[in-house]
C-alpha atoms as a PDB file:
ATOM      1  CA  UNK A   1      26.202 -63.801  46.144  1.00  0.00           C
ATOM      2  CA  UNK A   2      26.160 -63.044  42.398  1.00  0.00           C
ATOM      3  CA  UNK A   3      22.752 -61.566  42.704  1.00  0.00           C
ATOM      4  CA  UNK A   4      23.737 -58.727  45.456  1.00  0.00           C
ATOM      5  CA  UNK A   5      25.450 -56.594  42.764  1.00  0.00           C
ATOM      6  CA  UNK A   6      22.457 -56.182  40.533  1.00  0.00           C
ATOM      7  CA  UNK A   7      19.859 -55.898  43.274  1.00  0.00           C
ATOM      8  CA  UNK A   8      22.130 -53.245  44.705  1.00  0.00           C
ATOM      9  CA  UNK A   9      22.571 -50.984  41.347  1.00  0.00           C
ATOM     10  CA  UNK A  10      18.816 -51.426  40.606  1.00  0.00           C
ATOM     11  CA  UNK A  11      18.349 -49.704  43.949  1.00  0.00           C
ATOM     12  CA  UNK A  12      20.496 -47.046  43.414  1.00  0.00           C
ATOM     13  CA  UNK A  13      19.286 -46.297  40.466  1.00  0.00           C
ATOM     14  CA  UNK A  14      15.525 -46.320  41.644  1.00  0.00           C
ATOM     15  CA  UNK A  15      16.525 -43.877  44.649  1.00  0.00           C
ATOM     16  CA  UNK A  16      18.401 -42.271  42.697  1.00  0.00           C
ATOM     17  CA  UNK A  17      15.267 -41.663  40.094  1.00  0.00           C
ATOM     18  CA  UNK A  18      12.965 -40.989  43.025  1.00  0.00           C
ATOM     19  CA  UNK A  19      15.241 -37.468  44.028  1.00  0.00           C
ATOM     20  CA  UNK A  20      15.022 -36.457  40.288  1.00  0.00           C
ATOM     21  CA  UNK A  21      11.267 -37.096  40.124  1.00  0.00           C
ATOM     22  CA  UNK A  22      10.679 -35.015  42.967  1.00  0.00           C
ATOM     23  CA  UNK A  23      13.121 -32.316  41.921  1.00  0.00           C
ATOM     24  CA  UNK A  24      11.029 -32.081  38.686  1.00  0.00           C
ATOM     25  CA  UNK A  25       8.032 -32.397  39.764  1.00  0.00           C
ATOM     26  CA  UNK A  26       8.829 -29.415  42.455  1.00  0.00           C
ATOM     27  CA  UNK A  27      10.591 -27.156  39.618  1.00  0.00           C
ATOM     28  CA  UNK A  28       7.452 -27.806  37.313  1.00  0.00           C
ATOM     29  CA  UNK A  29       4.421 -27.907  39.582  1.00  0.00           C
ATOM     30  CA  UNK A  30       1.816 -25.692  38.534  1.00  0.00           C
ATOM     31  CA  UNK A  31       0.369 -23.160  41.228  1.00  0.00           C
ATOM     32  CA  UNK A  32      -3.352 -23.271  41.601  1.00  0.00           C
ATOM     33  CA  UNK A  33      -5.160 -20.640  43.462  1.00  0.00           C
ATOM     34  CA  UNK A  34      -7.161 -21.632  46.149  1.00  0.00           C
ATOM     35  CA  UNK A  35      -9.787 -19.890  45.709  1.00  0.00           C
ATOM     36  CA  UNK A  36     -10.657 -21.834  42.402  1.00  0.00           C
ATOM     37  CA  UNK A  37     -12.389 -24.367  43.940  1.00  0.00           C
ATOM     38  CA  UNK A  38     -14.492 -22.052  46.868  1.00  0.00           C
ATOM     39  CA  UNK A  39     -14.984 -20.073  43.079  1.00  0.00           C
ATOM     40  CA  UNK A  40     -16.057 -23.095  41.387  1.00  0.00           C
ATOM     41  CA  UNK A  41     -18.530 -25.200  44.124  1.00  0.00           C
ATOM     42  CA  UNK A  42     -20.334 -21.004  44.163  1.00  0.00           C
ATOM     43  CA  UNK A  43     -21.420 -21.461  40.735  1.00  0.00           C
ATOM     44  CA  UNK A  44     -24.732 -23.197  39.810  1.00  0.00           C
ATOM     45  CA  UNK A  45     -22.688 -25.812  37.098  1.00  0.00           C
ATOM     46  CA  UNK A  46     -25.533 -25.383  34.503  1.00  0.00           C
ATOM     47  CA  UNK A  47     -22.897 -24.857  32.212  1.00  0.00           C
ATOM     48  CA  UNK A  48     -24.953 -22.818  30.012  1.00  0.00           C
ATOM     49  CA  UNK A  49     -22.608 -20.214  28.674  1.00  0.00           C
ATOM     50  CA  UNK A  50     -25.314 -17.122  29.404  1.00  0.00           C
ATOM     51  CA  UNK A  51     -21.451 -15.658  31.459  1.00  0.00           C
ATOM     52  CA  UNK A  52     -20.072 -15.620  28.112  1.00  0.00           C
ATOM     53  CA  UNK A  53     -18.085 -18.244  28.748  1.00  0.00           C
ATOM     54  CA  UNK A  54     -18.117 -22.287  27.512  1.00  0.00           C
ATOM     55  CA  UNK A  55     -18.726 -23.064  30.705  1.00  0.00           C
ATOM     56  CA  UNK A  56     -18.485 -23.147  34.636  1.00  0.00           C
ATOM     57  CA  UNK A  57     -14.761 -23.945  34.914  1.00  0.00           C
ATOM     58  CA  UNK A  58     -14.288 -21.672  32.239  1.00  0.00           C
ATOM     59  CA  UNK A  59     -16.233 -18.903  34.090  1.00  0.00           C
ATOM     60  CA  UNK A  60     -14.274 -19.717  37.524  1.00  0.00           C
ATOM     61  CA  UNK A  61     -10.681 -20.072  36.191  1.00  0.00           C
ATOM     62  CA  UNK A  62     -11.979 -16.573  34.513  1.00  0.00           C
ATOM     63  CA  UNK A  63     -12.972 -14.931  37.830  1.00  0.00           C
ATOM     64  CA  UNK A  64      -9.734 -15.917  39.726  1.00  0.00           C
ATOM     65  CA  UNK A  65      -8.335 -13.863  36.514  1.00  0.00           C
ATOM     66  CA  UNK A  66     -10.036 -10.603  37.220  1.00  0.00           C
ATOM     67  CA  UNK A  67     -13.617 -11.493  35.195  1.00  0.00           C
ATOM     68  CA  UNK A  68     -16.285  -9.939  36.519  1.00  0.00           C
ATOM     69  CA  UNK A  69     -18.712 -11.497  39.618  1.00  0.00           C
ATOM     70  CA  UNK A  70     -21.969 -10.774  38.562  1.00  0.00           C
ATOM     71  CA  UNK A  71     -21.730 -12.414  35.161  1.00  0.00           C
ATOM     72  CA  UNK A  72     -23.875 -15.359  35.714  1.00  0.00           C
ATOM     73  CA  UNK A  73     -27.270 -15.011  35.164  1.00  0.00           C
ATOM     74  CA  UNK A  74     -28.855 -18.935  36.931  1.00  0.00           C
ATOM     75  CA  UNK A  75     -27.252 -17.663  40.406  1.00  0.00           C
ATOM     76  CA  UNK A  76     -28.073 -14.248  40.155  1.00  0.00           C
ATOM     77  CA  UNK A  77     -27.657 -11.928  43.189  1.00  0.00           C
ATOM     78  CA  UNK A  78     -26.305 -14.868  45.512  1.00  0.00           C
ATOM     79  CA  UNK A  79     -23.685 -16.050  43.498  1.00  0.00           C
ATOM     80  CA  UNK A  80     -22.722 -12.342  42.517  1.00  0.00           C
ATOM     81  CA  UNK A  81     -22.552 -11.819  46.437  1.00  0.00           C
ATOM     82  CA  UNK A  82     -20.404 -14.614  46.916  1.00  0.00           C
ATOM     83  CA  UNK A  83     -17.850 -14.828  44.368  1.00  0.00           C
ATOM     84  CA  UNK A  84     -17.228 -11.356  45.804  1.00  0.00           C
ATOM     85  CA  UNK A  85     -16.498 -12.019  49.329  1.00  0.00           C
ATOM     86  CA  UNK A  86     -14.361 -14.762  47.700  1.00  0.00           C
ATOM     87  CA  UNK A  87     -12.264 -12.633  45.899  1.00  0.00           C
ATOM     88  CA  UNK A  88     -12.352  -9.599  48.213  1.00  0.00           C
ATOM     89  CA  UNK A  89     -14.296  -7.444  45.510  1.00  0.00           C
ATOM     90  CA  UNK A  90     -16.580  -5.018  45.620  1.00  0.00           C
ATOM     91  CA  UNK A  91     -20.968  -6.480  44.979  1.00  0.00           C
ATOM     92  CA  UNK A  92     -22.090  -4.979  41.626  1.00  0.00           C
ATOM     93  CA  UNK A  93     -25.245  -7.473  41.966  1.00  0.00           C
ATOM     94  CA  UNK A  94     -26.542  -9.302  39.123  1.00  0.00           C
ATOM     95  CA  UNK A  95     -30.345  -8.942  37.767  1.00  0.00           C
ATOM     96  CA  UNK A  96     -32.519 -12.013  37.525  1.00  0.00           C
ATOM     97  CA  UNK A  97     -33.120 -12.818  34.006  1.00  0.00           C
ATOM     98  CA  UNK A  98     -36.419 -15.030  33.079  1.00  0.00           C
ATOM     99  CA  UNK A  99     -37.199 -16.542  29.363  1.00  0.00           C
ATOM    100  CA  UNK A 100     -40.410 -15.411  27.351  1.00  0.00           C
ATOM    101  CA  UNK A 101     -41.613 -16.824  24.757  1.00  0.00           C
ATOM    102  CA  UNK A 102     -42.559 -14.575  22.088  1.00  0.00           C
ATOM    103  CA  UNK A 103     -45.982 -16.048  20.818  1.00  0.00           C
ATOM    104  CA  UNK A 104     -49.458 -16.080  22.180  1.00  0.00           C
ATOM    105  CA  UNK A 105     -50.818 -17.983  19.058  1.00  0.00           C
ATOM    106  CA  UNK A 106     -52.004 -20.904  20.329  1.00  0.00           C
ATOM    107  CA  UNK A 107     -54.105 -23.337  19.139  1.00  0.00           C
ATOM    108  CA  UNK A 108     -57.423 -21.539  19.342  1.00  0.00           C
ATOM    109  CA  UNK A 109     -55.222 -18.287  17.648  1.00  0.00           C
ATOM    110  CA  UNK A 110     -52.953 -19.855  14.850  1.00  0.00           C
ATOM    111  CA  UNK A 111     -53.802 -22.328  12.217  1.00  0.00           C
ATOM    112  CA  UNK A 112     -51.502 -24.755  10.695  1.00  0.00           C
ATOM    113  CA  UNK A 113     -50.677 -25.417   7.079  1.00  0.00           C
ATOM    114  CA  UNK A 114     -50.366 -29.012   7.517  1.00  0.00           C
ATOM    115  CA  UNK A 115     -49.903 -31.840   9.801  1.00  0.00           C
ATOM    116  CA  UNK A 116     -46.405 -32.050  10.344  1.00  0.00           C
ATOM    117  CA  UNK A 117     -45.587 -36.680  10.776  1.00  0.00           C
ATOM    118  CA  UNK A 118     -41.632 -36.328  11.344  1.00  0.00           C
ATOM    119  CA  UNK A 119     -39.599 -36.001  14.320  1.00  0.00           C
ATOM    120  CA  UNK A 120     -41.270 -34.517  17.148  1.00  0.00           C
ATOM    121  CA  UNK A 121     -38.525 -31.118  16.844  1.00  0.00           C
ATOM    122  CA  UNK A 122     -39.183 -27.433  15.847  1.00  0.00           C
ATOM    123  CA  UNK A 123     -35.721 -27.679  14.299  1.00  0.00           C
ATOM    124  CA  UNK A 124     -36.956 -30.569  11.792  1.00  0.00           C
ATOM    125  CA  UNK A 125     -40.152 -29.040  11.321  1.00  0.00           C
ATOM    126  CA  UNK A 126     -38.961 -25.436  10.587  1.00  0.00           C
ATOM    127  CA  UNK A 127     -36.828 -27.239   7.665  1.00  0.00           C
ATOM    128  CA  UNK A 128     -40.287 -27.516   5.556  1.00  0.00           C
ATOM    129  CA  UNK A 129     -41.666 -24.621   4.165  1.00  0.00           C
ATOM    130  CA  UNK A 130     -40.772 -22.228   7.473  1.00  0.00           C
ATOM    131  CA  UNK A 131     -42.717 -24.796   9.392  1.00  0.00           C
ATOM    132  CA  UNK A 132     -45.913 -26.024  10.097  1.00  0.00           C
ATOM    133  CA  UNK A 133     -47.773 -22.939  11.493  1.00  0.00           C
ATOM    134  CA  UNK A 134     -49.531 -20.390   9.003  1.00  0.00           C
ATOM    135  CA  UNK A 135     -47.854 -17.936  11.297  1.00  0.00           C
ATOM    136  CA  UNK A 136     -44.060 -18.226   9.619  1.00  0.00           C
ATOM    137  CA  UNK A 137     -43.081 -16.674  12.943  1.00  0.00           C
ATOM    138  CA  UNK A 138     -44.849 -18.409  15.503  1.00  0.00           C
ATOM    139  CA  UNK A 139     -43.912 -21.456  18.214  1.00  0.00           C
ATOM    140  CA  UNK A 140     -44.289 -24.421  16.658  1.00  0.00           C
ATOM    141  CA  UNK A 141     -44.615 -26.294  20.040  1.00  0.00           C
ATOM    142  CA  UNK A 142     -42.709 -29.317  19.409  1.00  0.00           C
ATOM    143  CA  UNK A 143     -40.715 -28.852  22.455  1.00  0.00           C
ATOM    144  CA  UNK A 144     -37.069 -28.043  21.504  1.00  0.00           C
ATOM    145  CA  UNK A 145     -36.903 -25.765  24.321  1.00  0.00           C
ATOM    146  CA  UNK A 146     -38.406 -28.050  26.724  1.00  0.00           C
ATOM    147  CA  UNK A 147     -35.705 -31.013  26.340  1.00  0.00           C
ATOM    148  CA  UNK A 148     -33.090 -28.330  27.102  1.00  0.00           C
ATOM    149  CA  UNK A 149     -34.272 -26.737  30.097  1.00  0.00           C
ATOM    150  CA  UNK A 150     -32.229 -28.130  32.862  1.00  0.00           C
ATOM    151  CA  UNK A 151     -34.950 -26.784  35.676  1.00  0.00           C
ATOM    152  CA  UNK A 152     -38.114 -28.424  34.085  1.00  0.00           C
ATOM    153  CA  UNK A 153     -38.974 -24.708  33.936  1.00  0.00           C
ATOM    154  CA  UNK A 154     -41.100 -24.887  30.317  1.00  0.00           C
ATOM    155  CA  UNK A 155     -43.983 -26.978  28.766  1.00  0.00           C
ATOM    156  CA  UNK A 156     -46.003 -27.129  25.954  1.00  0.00           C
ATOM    157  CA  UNK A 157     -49.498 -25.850  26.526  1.00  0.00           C
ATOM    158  CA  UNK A 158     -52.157 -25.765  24.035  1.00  0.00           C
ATOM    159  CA  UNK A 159     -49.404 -25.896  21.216  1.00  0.00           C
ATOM    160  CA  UNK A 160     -47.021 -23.371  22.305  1.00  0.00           C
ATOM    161  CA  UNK A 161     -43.921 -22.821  24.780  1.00  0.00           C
ATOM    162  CA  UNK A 162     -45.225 -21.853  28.601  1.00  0.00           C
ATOM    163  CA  UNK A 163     -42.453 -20.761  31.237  1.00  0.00           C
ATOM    164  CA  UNK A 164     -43.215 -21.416  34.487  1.00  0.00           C
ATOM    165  CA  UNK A 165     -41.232 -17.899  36.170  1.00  0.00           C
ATOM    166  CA  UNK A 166     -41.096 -19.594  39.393  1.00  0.00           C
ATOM    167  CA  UNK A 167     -38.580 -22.368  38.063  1.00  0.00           C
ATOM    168  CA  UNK A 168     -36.857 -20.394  35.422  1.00  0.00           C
ATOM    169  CA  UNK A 169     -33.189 -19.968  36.065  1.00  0.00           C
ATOM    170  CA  UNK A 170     -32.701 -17.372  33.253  1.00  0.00           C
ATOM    171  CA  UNK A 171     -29.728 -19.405  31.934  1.00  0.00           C
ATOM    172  CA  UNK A 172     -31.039 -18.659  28.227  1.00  0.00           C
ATOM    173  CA  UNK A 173     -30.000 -22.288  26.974  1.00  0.00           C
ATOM    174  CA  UNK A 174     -33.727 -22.601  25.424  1.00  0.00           C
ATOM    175  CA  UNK A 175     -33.093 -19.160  23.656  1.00  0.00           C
ATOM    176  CA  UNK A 176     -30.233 -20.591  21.816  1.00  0.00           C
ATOM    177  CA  UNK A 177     -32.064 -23.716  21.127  1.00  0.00           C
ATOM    178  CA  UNK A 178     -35.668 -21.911  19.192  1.00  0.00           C
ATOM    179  CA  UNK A 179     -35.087 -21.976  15.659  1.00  0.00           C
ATOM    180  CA  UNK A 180     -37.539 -19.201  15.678  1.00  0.00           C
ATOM    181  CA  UNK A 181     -35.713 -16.796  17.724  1.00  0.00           C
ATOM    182  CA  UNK A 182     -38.574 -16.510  19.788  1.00  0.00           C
ATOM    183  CA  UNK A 183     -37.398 -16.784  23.547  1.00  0.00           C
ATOM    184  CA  UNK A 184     -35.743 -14.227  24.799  1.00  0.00           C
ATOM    185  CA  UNK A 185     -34.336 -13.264  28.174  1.00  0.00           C
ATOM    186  CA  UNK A 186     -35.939 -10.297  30.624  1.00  0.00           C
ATOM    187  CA  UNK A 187     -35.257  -9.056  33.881  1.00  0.00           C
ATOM    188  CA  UNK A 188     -37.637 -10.163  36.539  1.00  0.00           C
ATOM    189  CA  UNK A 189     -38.355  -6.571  37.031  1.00  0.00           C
ATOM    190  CA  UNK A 190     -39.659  -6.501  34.008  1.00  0.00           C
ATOM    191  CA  UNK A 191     -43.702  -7.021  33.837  1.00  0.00           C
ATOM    192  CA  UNK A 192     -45.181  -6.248  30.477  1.00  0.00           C
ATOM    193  CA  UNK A 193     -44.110  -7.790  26.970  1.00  0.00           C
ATOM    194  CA  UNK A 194     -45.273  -8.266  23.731  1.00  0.00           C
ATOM    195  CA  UNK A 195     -46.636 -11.541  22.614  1.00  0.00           C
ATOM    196  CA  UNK A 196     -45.434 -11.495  19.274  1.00  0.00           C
ATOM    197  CA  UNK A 197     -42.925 -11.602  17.086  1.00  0.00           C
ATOM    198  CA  UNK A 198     -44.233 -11.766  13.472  1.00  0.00           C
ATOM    199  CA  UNK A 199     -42.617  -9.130  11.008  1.00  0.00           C
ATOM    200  CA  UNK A 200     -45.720  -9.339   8.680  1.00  0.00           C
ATOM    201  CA  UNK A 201     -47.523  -6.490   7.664  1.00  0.00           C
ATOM    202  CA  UNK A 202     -50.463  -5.614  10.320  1.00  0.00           C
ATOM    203  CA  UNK A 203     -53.350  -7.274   7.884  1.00  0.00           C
ATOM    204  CA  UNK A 204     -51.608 -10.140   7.016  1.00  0.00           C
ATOM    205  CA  UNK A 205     -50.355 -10.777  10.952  1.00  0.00           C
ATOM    206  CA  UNK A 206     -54.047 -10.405  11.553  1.00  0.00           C
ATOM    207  CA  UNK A 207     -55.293 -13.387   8.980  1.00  0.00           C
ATOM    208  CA  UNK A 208     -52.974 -15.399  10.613  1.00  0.00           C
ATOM    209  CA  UNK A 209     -53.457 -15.076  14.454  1.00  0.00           C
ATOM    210  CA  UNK A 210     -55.879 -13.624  16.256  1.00  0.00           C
ATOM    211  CA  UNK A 211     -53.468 -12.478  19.227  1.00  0.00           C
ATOM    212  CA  UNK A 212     -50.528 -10.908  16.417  1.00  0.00           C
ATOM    213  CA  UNK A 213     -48.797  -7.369  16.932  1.00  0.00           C
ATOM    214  CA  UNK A 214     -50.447  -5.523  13.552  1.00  0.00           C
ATOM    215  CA  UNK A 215     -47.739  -2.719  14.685  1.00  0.00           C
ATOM    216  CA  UNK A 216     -50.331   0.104  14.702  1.00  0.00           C
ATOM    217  CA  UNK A 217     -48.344   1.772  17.264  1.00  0.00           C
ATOM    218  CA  UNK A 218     -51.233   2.750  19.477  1.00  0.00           C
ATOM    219  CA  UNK A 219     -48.760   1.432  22.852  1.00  0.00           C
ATOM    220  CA  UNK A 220     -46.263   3.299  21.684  1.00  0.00           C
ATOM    221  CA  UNK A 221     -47.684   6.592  21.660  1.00  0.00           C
ATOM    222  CA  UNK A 222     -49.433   6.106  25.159  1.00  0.00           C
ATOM    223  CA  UNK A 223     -46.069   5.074  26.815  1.00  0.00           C
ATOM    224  CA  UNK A 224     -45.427   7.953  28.721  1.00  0.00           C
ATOM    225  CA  UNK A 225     -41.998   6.950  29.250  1.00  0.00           C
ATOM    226  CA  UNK A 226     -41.029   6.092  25.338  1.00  0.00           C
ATOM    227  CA  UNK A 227     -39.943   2.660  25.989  1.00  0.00           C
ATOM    228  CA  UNK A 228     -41.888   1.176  22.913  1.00  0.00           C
ATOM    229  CA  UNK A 229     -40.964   1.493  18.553  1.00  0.00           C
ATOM    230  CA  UNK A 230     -42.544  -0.508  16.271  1.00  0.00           C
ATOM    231  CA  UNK A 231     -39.900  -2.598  14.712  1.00  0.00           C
ATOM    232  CA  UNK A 232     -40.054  -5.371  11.431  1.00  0.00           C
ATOM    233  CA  UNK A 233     -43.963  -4.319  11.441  1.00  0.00           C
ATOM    234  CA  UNK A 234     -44.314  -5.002  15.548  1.00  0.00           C
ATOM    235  CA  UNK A 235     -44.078  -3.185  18.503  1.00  0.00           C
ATOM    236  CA  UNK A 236     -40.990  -3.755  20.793  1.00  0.00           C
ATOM    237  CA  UNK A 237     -40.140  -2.367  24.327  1.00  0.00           C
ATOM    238  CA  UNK A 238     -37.034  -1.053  25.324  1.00  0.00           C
ATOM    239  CA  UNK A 239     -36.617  -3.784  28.668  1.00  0.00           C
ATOM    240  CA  UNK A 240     -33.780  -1.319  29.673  1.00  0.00           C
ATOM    241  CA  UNK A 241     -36.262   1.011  30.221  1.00  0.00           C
ATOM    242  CA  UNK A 242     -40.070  -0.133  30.528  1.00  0.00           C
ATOM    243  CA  UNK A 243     -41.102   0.755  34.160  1.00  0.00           C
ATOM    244  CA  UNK A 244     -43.960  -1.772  33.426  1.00  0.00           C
ATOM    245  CA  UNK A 245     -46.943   0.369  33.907  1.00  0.00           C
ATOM    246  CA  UNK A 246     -49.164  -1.459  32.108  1.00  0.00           C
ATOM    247  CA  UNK A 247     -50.669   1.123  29.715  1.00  0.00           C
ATOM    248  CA  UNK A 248     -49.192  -0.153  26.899  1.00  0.00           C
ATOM    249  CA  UNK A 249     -50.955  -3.729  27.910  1.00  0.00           C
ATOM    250  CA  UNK A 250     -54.906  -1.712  28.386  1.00  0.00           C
ATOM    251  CA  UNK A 251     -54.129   0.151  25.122  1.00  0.00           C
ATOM    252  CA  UNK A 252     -53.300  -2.667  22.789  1.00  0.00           C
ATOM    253  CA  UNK A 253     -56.485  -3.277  20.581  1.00  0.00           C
ATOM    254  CA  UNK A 254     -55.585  -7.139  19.691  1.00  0.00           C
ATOM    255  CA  UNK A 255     -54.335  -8.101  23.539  1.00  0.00           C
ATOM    256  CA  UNK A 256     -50.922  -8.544  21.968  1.00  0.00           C
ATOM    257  CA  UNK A 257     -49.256  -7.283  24.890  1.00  0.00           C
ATOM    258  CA  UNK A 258     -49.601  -9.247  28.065  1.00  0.00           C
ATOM    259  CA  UNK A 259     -48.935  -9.409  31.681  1.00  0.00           C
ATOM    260  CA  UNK A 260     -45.759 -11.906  32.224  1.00  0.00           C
ATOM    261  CA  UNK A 261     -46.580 -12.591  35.752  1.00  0.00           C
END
């Protein structure tokens, strides 16, 4: 009978622990809102930051606080729809973004310097003397962008970056990812671009590819809308405003500008 006494105070005290572990736990749950997870399984979980944010759980626990719908750029329209009616909001919409890949310079366009025998990176091969290419500017189609496409969206044809529009998300993780600063995000909308991003003076962009922007500004006086300036020696358009008319593209004399799709 010895035994009762301590069997019977070590069930007291483990009731008695049980009410205060409930009390606490009560007096310092933490409220979720519900929505978070509706919020949460409406984004795309690419996790590529193009909201502004690190991340998708970072972009939904930002919503539920009053961020904006429309921010992310892989689920475009639909998700901007829908993280509206979850949060009783008014649509703003969301434009689909595409990359493009500033460089025509191929390998029938562009000579190399030298044969580049490290790692197969842009990165690595940007690190000697501005890389590989004569063109200081150019894609060095090594395929840094490729690896971090989470669509499958780009390849590597005839030595330079190719985006296949139909599979690009517009999530803009390959932009971050060119050492080159060569991809760049546009709205679908958005047909015409230039090929080039060399900031070499016209004759010397010439020597070194065949399909550079020699910035003689012919496309940007025959934009009748004024979309186009001539910018670190090359032309540039105004994507805010290009109506995509394609006279810029007939006018070029090198072919510098092209059709994106």
């Amino acid at each position: 009978m010895s035994y009762i006494i301590p069997i019977g105070i070590f069930a007291v005290l483990g009731a008695v622990s049980g009410v205060l572990l409930t009390f606490v736990s009560k007096v310092f749950a933490v409220q979720t809102d519900e929505r978070l997870d509706a919020v949460s399984e409406a984004l795309p979980q690419v996790n590529c930051g193009s909201c502004g944010y690190s991340g998708c759980a970072d972009y939904a626990a930002a919503v539920i606080k009053g961020a904006p719908c429309n921010l992310c750029r892989p689920g475009g329209a639909a998700v901007s729809a829908k993280l509206s009616e979850i949060m009783g909001v008014e649509d703003k919409g969301a434009e689909k973004m595409h990359a493009f890949v500033r460089c025509a310079g191929d390998c029938s366009k562009a000579e190399h310097k030298y044969v580049f025998g490290g790692i197969s990176s842009c990165a690595a091969c940007n690190k000697f003397y501005n890389g590989s290419k004569a063109c200081t500017s150019g894609c060095l189609g090594y395929g840094d962008c490729v690896k971090v496409c989470p669509e499958g969206a780009i390849s590597i044809k005839d030595g330079i970056a190719a985006v296949d529009y139909d599979k690009c998300i517009g999530c803009g993780l390959c932009v971050k990812e060119c050492p080159n600063h060569l991809i760049v995000l546009r709205p679908d909308r958005q047909k015409i671009e230039v090929a080039c991003a060399s900031s070499d003076p016209g004759k010397i962009t010439r020597q070194l590819c065949a399909s550079g922007c020699i910035g003689c500004g012919v496309c940007a006086r025959a934009c009748p809308k004024k979309t186009i300036r001539i910018i670190d020696n090359h032309a540039a358009i105004d994507s805010e405003l290009c109506v995509s008319c394609g006279i810029c593209k007939i006018k070029c004399p090198i072919g510098a500008i092209v059709k994106i799709r």
